[in-house]
Protein backbone atom coordinates (compact mmCIF):
# COMPACT_ATOMS: atom_id res chain seq x y z
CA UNK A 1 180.82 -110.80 -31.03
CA UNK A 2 180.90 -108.98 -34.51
CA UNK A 3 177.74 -107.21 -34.93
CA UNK A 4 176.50 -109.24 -38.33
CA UNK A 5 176.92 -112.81 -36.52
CA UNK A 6 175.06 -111.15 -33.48
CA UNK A 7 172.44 -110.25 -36.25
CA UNK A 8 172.10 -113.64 -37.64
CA UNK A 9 172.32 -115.43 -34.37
CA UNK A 10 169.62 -113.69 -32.52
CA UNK A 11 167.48 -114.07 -35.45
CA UNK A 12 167.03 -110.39 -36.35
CA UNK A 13 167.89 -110.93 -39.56
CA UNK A 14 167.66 -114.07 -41.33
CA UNK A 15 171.73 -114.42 -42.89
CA UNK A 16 174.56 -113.23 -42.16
CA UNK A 17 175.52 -111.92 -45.60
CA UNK A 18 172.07 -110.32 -45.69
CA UNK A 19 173.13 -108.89 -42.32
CA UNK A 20 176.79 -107.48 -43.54
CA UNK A 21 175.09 -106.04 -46.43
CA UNK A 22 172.51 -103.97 -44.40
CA UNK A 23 175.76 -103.23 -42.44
CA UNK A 24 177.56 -101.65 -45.24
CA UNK A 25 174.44 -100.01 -47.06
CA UNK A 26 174.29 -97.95 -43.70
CA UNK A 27 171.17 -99.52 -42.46
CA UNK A 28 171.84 -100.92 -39.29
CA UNK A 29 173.08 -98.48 -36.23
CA UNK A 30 174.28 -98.51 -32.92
CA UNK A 31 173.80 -96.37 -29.92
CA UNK A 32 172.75 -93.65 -32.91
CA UNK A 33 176.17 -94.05 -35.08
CA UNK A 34 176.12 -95.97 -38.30
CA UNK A 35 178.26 -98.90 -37.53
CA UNK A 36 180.21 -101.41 -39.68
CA UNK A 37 179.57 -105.13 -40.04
CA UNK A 38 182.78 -106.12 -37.52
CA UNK A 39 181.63 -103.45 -34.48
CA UNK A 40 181.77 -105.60 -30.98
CA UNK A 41 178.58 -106.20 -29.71
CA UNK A 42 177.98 -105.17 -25.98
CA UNK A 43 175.26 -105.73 -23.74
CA UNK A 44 173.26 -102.66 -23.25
CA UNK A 45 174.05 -101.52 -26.92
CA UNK A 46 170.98 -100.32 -28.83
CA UNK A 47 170.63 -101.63 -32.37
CA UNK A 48 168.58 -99.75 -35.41
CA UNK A 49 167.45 -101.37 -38.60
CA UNK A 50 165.44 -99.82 -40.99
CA UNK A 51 163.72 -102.83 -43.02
CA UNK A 52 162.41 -100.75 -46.16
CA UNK A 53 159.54 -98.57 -44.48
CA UNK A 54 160.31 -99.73 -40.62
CA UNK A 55 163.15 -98.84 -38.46
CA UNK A 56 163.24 -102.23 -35.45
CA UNK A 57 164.84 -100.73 -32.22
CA UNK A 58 166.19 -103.54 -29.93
CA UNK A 59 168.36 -103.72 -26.68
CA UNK A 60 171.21 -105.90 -26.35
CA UNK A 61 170.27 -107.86 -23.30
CA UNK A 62 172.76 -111.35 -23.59
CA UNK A 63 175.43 -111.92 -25.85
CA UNK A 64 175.59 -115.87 -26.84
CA UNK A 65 177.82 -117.96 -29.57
CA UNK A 66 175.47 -120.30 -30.02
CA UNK A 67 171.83 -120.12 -29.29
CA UNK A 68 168.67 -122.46 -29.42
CA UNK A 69 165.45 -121.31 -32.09
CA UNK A 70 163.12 -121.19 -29.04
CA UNK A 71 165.77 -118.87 -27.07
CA UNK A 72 166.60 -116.70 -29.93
CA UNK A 73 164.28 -113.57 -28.55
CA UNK A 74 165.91 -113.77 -25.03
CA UNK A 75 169.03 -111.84 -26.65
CA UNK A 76 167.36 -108.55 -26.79
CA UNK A 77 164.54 -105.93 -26.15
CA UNK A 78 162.47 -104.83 -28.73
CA UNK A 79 161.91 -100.89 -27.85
CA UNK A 80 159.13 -98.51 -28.85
């Protein structure tokens, strides 16, 4: 799954356009590189986003199309 839809589907960010723009602005990495809004998503990756001040650091845990509101947080790991 591209990396913005995984975004936007596990509800880490709110949109997906919002999500390809963080993308391309260099905000969002994986496993340490900078990656682009169409990188495949694996399970075990580890996503940063820096949100203004914060950087989030969350494990890929499940990799879903489609996903419930309620079961949204089951798709990763926040990390420390």
């Amino acid at each position: 799954m591209r990396l913005d839809k995984y975004l936007k589907v596990s509800r880490l960010i709110k949109r997906r356009t919002v999500a390809n723009e963080a993308c391309d602005a260099g905000r969002v990495s994986v496993n340490g590189k900078p990656a682009r809004a169409s990188y495949d998503v694996k399970v075990g990756d580890v996503l940063e986003i820096a949100l203004g001040e914060r950087v989030l650091r969350a494990r890929v845990t499940d990799v879903a199309e489609v996903v419930r509101k309620e079961s949204a947080g089951t798709l990763y790991e926040i990390l420390p």
